[in-house]
C-alpha atoms as a PDB file:
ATOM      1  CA  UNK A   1       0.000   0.000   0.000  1.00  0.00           C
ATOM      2  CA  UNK A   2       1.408   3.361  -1.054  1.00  0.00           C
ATOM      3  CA  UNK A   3       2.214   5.900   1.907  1.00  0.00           C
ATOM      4  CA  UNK A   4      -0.334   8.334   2.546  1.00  0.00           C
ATOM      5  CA  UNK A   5       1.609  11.517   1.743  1.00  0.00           C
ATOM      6  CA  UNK A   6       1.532   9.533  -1.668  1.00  0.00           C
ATOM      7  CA  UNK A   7      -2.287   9.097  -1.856  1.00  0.00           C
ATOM      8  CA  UNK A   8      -3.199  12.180  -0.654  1.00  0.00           C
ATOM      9  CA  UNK A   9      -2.095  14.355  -3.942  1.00  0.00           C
ATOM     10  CA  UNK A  10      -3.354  11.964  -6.455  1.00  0.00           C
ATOM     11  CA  UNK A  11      -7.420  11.822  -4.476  1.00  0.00           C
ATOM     12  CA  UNK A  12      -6.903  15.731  -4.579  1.00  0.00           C
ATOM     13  CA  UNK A  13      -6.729  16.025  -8.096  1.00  0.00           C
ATOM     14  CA  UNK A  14      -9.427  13.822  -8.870  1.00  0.00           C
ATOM     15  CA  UNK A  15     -11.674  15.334  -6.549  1.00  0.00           C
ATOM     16  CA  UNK A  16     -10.592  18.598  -8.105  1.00  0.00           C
ATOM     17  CA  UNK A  17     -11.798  17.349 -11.814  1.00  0.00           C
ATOM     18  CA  UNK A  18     -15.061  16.178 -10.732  1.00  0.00           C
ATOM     19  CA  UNK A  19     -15.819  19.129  -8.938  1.00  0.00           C
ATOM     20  CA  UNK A  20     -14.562  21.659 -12.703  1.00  0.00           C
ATOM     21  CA  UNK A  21     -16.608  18.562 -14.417  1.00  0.00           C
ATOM     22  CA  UNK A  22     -19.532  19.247 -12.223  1.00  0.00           C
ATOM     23  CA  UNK A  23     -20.088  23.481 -13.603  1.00  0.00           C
ATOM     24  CA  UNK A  24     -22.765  23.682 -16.130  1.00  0.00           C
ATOM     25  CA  UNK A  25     -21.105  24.386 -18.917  1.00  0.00           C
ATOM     26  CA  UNK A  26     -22.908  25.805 -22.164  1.00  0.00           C
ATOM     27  CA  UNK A  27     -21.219  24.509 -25.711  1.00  0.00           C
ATOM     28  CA  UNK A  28     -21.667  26.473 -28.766  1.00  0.00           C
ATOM     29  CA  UNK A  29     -23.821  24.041 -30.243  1.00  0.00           C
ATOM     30  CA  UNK A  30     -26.410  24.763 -27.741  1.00  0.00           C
ATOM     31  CA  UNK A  31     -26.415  28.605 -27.761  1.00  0.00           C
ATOM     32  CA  UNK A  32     -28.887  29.334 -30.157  1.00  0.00           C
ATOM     33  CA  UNK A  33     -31.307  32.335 -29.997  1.00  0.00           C
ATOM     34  CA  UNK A  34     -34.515  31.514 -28.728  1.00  0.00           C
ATOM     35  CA  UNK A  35     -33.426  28.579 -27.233  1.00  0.00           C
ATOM     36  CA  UNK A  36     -33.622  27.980 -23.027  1.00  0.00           C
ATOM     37  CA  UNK A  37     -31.088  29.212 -20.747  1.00  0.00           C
ATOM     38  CA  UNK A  38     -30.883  28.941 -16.410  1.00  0.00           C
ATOM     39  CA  UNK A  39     -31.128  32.877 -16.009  1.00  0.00           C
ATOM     40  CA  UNK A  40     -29.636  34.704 -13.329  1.00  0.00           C
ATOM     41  CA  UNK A  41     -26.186  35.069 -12.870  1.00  0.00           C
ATOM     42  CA  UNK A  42     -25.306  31.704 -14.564  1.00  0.00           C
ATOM     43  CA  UNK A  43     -23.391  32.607 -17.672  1.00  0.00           C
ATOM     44  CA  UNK A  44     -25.461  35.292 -18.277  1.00  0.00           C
ATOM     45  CA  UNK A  45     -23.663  36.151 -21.489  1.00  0.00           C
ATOM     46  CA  UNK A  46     -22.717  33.492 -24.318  1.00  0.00           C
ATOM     47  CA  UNK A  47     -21.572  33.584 -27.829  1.00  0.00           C
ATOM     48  CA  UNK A  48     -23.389  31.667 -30.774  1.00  0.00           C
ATOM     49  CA  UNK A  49     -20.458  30.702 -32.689  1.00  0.00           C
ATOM     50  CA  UNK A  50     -22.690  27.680 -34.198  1.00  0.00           C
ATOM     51  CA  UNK A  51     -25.442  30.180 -36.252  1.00  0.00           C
ATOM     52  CA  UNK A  52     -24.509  33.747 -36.607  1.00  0.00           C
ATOM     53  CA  UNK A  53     -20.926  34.575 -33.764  1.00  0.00           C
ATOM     54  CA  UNK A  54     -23.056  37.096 -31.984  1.00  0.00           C
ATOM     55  CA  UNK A  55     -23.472  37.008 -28.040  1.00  0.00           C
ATOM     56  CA  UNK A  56     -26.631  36.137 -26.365  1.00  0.00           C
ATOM     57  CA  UNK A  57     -28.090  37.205 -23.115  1.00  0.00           C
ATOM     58  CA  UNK A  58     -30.010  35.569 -20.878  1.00  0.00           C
ATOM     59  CA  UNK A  59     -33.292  37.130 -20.202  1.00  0.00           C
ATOM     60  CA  UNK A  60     -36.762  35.199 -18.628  1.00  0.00           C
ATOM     61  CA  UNK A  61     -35.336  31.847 -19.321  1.00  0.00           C
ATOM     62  CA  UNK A  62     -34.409  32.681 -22.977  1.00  0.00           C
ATOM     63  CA  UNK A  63     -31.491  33.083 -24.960  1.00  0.00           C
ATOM     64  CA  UNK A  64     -31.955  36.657 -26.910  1.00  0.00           C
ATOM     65  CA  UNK A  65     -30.591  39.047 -28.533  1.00  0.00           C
ATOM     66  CA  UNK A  66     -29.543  42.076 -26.627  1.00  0.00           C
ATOM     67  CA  UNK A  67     -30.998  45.303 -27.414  1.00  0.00           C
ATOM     68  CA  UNK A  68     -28.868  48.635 -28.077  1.00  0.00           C
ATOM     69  CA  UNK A  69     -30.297  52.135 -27.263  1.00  0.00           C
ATOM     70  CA  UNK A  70     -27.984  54.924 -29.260  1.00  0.00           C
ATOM     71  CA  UNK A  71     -28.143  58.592 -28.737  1.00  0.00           C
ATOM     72  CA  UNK A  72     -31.257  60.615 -30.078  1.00  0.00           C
ATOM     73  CA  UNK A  73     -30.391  63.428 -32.286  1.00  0.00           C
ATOM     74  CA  UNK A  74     -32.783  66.051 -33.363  1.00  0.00           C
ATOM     75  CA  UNK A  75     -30.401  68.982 -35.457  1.00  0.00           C
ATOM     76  CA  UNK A  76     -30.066  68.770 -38.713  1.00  0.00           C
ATOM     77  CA  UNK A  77     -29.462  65.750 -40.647  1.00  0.00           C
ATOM     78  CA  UNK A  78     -25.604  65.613 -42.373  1.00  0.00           C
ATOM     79  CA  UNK A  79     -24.180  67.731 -39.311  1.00  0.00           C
ATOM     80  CA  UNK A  80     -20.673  67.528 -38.708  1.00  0.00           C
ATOM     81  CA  UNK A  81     -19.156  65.101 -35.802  1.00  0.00           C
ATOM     82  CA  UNK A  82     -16.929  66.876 -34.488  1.00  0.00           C
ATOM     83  CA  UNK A  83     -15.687  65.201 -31.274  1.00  0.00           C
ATOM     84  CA  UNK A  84     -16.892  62.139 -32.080  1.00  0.00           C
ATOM     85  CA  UNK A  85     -14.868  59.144 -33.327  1.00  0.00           C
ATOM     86  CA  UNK A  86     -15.329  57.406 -37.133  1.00  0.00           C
ATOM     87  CA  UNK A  87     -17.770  55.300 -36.343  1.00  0.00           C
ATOM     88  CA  UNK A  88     -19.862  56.495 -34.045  1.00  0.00           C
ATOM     89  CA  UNK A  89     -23.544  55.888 -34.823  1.00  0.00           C
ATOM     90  CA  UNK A  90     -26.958  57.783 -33.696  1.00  0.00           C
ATOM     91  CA  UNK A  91     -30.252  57.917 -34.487  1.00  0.00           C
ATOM     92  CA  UNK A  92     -31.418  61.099 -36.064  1.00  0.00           C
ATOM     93  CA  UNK A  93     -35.537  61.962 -35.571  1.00  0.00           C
ATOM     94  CA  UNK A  94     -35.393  64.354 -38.154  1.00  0.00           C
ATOM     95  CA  UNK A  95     -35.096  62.130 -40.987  1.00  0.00           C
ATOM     96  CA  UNK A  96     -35.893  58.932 -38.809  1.00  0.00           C
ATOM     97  CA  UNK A  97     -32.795  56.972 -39.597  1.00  0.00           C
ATOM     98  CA  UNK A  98     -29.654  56.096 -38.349  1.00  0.00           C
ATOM     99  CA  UNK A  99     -26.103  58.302 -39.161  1.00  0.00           C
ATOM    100  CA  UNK A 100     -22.595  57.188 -38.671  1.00  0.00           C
ATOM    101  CA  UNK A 101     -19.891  59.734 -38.438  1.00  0.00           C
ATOM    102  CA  UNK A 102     -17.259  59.497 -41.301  1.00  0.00           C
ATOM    103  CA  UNK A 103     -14.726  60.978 -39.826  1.00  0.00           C
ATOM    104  CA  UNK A 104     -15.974  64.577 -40.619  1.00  0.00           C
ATOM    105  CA  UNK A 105     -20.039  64.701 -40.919  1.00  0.00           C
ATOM    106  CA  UNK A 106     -23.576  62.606 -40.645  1.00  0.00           C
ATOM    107  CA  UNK A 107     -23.806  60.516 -43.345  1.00  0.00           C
ATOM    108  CA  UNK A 108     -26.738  58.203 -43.485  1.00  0.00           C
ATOM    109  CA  UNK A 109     -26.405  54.438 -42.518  1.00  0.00           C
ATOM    110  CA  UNK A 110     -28.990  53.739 -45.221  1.00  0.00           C
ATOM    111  CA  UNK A 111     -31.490  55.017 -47.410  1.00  0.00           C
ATOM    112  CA  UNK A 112     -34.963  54.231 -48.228  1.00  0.00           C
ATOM    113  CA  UNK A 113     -35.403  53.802 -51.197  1.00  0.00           C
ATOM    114  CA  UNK A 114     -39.269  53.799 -52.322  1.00  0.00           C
ATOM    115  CA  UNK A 115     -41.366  50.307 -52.367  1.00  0.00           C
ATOM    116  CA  UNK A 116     -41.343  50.117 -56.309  1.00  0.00           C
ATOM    117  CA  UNK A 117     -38.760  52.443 -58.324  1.00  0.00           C
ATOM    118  CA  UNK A 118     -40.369  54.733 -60.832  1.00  0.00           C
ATOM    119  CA  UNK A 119     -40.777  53.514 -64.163  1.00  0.00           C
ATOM    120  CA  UNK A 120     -39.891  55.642 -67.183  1.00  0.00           C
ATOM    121  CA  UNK A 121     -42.575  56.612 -69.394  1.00  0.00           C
ATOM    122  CA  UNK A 122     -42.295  55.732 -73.338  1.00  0.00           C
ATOM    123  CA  UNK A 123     -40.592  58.990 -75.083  1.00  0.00           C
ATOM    124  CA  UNK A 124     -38.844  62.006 -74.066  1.00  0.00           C
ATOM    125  CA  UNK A 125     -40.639  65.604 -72.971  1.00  0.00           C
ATOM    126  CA  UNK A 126     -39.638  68.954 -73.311  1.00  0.00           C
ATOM    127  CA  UNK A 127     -38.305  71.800 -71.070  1.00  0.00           C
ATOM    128  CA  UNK A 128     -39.445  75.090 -73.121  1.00  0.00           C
ATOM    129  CA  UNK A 129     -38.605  78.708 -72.456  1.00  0.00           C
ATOM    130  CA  UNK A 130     -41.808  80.731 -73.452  1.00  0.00           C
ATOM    131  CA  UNK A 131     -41.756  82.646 -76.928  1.00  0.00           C
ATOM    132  CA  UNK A 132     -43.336  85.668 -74.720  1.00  0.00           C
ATOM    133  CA  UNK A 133     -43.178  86.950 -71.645  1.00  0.00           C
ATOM    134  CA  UNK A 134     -45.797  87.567 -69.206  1.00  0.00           C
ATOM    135  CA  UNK A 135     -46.335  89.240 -65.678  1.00  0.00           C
ATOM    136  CA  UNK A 136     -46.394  86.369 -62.556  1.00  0.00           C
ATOM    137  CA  UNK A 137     -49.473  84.289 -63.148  1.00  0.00           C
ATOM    138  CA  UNK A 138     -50.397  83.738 -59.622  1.00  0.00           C
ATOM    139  CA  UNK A 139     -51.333  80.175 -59.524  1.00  0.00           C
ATOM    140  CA  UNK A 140     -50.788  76.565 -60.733  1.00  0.00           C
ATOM    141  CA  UNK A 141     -54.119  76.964 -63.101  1.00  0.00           C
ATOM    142  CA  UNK A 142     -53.056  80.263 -64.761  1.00  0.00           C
ATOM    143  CA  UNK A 143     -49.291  79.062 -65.376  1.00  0.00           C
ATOM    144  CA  UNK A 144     -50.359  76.028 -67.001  1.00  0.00           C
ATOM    145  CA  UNK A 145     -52.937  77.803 -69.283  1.00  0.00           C
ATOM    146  CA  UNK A 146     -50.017  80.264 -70.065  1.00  0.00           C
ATOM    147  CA  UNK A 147     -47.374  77.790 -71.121  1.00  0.00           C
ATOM    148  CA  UNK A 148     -50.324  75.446 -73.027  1.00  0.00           C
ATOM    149  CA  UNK A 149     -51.244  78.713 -75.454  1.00  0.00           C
ATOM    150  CA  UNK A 150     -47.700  79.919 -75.599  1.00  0.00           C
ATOM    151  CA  UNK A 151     -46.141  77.010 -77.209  1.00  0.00           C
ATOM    152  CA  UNK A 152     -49.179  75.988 -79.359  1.00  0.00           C
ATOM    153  CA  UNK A 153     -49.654  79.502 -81.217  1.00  0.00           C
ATOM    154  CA  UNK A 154     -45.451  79.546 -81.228  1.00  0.00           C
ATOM    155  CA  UNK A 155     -45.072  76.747 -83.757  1.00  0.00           C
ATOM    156  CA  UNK A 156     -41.661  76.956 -84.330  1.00  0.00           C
ATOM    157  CA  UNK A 157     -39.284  75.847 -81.541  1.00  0.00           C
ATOM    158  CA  UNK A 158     -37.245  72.967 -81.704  1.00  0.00           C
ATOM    159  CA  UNK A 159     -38.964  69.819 -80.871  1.00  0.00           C
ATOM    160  CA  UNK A 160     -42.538  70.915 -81.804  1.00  0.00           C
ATOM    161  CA  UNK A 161     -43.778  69.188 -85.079  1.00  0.00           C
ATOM    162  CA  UNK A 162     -42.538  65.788 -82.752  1.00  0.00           C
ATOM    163  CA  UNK A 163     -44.809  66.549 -79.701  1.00  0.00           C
ATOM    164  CA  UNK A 164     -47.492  67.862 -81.727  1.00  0.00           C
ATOM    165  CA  UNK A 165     -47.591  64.351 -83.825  1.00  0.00           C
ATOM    166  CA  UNK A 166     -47.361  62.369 -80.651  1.00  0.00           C
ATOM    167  CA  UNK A 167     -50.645  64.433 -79.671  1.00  0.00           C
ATOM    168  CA  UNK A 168     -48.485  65.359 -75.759  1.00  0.00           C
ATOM    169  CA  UNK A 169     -49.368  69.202 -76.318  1.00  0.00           C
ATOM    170  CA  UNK A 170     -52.347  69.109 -74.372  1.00  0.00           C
ATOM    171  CA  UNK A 171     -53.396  70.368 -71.426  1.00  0.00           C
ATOM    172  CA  UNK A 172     -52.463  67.324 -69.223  1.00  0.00           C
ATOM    173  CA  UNK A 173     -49.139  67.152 -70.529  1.00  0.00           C
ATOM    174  CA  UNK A 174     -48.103  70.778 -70.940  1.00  0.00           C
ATOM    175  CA  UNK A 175     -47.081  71.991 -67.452  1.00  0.00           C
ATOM    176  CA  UNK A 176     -45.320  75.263 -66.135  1.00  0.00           C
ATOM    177  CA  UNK A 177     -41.895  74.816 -64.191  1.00  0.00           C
ATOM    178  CA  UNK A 178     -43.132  76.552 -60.865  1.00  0.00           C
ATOM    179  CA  UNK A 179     -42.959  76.930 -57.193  1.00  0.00           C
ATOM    180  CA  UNK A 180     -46.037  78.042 -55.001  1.00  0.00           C
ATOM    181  CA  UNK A 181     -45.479  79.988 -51.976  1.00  0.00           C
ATOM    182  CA  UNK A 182     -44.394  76.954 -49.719  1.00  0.00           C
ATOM    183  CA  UNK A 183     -44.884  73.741 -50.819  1.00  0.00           C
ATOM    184  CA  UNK A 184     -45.056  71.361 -53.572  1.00  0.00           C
ATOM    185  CA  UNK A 185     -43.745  72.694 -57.313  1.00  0.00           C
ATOM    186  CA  UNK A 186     -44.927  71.529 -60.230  1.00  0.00           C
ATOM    187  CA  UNK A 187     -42.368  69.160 -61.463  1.00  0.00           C
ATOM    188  CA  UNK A 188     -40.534  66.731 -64.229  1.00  0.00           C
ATOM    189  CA  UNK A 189     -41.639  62.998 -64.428  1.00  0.00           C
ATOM    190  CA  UNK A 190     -38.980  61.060 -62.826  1.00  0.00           C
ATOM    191  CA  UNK A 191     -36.208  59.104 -64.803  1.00  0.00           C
ATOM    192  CA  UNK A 192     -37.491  60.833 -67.858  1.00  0.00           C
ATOM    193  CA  UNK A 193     -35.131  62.937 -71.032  1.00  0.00           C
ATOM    194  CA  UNK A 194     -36.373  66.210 -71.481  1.00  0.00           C
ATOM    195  CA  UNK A 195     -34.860  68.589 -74.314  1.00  0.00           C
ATOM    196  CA  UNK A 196     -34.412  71.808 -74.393  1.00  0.00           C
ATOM    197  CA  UNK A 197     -36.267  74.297 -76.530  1.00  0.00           C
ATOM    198  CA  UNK A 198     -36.952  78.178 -77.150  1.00  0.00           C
ATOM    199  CA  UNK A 199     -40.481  79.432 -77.960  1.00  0.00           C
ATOM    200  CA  UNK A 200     -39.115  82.326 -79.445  1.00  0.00           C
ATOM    201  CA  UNK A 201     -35.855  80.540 -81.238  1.00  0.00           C
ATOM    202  CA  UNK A 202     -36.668  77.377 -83.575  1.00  0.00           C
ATOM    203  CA  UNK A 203     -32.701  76.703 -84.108  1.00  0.00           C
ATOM    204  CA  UNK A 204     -31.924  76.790 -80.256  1.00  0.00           C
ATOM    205  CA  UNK A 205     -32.183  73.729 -77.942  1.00  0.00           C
ATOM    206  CA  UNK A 206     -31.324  70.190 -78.874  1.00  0.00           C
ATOM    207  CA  UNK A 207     -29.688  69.655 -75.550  1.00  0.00           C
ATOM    208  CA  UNK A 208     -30.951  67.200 -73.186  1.00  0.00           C
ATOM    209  CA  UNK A 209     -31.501  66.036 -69.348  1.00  0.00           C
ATOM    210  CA  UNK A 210     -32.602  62.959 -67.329  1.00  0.00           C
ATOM    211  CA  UNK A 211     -34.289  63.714 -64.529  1.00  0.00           C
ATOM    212  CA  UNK A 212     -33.597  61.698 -61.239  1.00  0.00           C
ATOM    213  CA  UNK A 213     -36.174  59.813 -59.504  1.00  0.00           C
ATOM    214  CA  UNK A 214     -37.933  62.687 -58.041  1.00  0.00           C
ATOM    215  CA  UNK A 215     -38.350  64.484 -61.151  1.00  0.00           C
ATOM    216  CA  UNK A 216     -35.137  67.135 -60.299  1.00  0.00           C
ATOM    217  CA  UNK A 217     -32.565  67.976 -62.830  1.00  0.00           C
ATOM    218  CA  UNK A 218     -30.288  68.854 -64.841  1.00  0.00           C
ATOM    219  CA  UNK A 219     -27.029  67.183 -62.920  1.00  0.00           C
ATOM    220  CA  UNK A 220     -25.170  69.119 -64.039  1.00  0.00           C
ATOM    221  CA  UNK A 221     -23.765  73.260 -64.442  1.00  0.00           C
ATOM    222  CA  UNK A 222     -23.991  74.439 -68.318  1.00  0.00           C
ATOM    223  CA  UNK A 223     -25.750  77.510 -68.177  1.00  0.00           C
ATOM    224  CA  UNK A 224     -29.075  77.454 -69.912  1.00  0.00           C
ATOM    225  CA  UNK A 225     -28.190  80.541 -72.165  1.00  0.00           C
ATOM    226  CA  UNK A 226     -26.134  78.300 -74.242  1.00  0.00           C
ATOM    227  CA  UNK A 227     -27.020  77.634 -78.380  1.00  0.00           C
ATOM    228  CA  UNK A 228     -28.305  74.156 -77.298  1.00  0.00           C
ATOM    229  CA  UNK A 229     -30.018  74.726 -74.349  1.00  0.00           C
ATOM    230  CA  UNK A 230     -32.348  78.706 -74.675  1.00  0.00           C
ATOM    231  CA  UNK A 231     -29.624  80.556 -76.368  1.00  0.00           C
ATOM    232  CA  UNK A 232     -29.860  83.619 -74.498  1.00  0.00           C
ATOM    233  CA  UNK A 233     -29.726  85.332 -70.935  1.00  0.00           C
ATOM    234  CA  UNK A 234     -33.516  85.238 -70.178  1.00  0.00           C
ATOM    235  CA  UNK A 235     -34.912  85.671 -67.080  1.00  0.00           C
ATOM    236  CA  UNK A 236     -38.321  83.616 -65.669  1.00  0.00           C
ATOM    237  CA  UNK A 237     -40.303  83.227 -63.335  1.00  0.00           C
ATOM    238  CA  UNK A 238     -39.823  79.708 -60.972  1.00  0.00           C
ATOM    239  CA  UNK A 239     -40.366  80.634 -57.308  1.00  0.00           C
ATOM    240  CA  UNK A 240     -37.987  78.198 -56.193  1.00  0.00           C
ATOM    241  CA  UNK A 241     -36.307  80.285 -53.501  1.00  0.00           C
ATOM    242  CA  UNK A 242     -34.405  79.812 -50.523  1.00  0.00           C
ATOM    243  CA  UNK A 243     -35.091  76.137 -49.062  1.00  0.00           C
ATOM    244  CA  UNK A 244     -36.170  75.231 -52.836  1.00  0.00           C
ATOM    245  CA  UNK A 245     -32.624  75.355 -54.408  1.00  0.00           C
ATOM    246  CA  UNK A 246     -31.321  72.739 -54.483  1.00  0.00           C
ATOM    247  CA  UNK A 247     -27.627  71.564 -55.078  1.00  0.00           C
ATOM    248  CA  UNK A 248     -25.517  73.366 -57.786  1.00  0.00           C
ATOM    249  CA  UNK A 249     -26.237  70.830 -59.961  1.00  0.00           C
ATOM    250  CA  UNK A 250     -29.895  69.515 -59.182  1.00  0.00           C
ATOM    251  CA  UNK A 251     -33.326  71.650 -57.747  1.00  0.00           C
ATOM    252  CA  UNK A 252     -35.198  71.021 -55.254  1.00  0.00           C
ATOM    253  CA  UNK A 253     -38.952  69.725 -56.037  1.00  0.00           C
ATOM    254  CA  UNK A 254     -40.427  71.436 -52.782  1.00  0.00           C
ATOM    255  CA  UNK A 255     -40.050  74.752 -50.963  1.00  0.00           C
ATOM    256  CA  UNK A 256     -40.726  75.879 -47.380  1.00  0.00           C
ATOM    257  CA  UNK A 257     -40.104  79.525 -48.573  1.00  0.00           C
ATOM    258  CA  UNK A 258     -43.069  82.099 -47.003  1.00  0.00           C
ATOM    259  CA  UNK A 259     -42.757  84.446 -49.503  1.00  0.00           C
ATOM    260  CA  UNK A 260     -41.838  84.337 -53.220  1.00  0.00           C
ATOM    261  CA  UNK A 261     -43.803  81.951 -54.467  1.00  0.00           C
ATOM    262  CA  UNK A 262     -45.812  82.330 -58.003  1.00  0.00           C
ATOM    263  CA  UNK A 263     -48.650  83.670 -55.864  1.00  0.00           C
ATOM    264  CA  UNK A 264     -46.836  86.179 -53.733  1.00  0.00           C
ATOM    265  CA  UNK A 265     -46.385  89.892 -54.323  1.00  0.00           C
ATOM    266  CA  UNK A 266     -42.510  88.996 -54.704  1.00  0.00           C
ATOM    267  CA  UNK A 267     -41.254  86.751 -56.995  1.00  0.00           C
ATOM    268  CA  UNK A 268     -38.432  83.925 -57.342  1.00  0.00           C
ATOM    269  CA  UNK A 269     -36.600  83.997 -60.453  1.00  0.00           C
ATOM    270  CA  UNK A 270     -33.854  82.444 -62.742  1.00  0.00           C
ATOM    271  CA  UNK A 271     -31.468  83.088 -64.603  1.00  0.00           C
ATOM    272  CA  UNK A 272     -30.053  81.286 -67.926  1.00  0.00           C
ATOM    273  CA  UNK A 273     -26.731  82.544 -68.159  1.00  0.00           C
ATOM    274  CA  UNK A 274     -25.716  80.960 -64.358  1.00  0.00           C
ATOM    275  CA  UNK A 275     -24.048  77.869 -64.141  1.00  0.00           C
ATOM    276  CA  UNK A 276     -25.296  76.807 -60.698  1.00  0.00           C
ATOM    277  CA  UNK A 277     -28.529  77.263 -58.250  1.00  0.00           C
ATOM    278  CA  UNK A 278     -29.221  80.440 -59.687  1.00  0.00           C
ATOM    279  CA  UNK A 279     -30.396  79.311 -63.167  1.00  0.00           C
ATOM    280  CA  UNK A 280     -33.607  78.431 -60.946  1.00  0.00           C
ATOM    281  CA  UNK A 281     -33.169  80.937 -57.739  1.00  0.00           C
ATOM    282  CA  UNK A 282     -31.578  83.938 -58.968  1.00  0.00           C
ATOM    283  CA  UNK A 283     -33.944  86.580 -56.871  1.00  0.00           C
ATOM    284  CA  UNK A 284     -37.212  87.828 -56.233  1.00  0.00           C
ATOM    285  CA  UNK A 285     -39.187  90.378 -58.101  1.00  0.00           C
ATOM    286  CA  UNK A 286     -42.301  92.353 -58.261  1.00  0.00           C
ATOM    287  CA  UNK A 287     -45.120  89.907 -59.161  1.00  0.00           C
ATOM    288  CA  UNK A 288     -45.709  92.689 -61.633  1.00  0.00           C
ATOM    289  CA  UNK A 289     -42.940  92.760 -63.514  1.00  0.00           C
ATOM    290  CA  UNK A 290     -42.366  90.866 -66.981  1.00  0.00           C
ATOM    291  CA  UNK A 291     -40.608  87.584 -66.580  1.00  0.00           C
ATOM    292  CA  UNK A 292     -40.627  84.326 -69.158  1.00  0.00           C
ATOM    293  CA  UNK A 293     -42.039  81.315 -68.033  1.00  0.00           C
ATOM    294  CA  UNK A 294     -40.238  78.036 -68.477  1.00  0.00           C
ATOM    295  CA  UNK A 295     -42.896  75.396 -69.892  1.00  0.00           C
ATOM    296  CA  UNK A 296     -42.478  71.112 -69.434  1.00  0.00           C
ATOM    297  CA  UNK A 297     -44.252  68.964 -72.050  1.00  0.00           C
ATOM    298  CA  UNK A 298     -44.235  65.711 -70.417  1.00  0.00           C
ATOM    299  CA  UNK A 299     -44.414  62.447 -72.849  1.00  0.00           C
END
């Protein structure tokens, strides 16, 4: 029989075992969400290598998920981050999505994008300067009745013996390119060509556009007085002022403006010979004054 002192090390270490054998231990493979766990302060937190490699917490029995709560932000969307690290996400109410800070500004985690895409219609439209010009028209109704008479008793701009044979210059397709005072504007079919014409100048124009998904343009900043676009410095009436202008490059479709609107006593206007925002928010002017109205014949 071996000595005690002998024994005594070896029935130490095999109690020890059975007593690290004994703690409930939780294997990968068992660690799956939604599936039942001890609670309390029994491994509280696991990892689920076996389905996904995120960690799961124990809550009422269950293993879940856990839930994150970021910061609440309520300025303006595309704000810079200063002071906070590349990376760092919150959740912005104004737009109701989620930003990440790239190192300088906001940027947005994701877009939504809408249910269905807009489809393209068959053909291309036109985007008309008026062969006249006429004092602010004061509404939606008025603008539209303008542009429709305008660029059917002007026969000769570039583009018109087309529309006219496709039977588009009609009042449901003949538009004007306005702004009200706060609001909605009148705009382009989305993801459509448009071409540029003159009323009052059959060989200008030829030029074209497609417009972006909301119906905004022209993406890009060739002033519209060139030979293929009006051909001229003109100015006209839009009423797409202050909150309604848009990038350099593309307008807004809306405005939140008060005043200069088509049917205020001051006016938004454009200008054709700018090469950036002010081709559609140049300035406001008396509602009384003469301007040219910009017309859209939509296919």
């Amino acid at each position: 029989m071996l000595p005690y002192r002998t024994i005594a090390p070896h029935i130490a270490a095999v109690m020890l075992l059975t007593v690290l054998c004994s703690v409930p231990r939780y294997a990968f493979a068992t660690n799956a969400q939604g599936s039942s766990c001890p609670g309390g302060a029994v491994a509280p937190i696991v990892n689920s290598a076996n389905s996904d490699g995120n960690n799961l917490v124990c809550i009422s029995g269950t293993w879940q998920y856990p839930a994150y709560s970021l910061q609440s932000y309520s300025g303006a969307a595309g704000a810079s981050c200063s002071g906070y690290p590349a990376g760092a996400l919150h959740y912005t109410t104004t737009i109701a999505n989620l930003e990440y800070c790239n190192g300088s500004v906001w940027s947005q985690l994701a877009q939504v994008q809408p249910a269905s895409p807009p489809t393209a219609p068959a053909g291309a439209g036109y985007f008309v300067l008026t062969h006249s010009t006429y004092t602010d028209p004061g509404s939606f109704a008025a603008a539209n009745s303008t542009c429709l008479t305008d660029l059917t008793t002007n026969t000769g701009w570039n583009g018109y013996s087309s529309a006219n044979s496709r039977g588009i210059l009609i009042a449901t397709h003949v538009l004007a390119w306005v702004c009200p005072t706060g609001g909605a504007c009148q705009n382009l079919m989305p993801i459509t060509t448009y071409y540029y014409a003159n009323g009052g100048n059959g060989a200008a124009g030829g030029a074209s556009f497609t417009t972006d998904s909301n119906g905004a343009g022209p993406g890009d900043t060739v002033a519209w007085s060139a030979a293929n676009r009006f051909s001229g410095v003109f100015g006209y009436w839009t009423g797409r002022g202050w909150s309604g202008a848009g990038t350099a490059t593309v307008w807004s479709t809306s405005t939140s403006q008060v005043h200069w609107g088509i049917d205020d006593a001051t006016v938004e206007t454009g200008m054709s010979s700018a090469t950036d925002t002010a081709r559609w928010t140049n300035g406001g002017i008396g509602s009384g004054s003469s301007e040219y109205l910009i017309c859209m014949v939509n296919p």
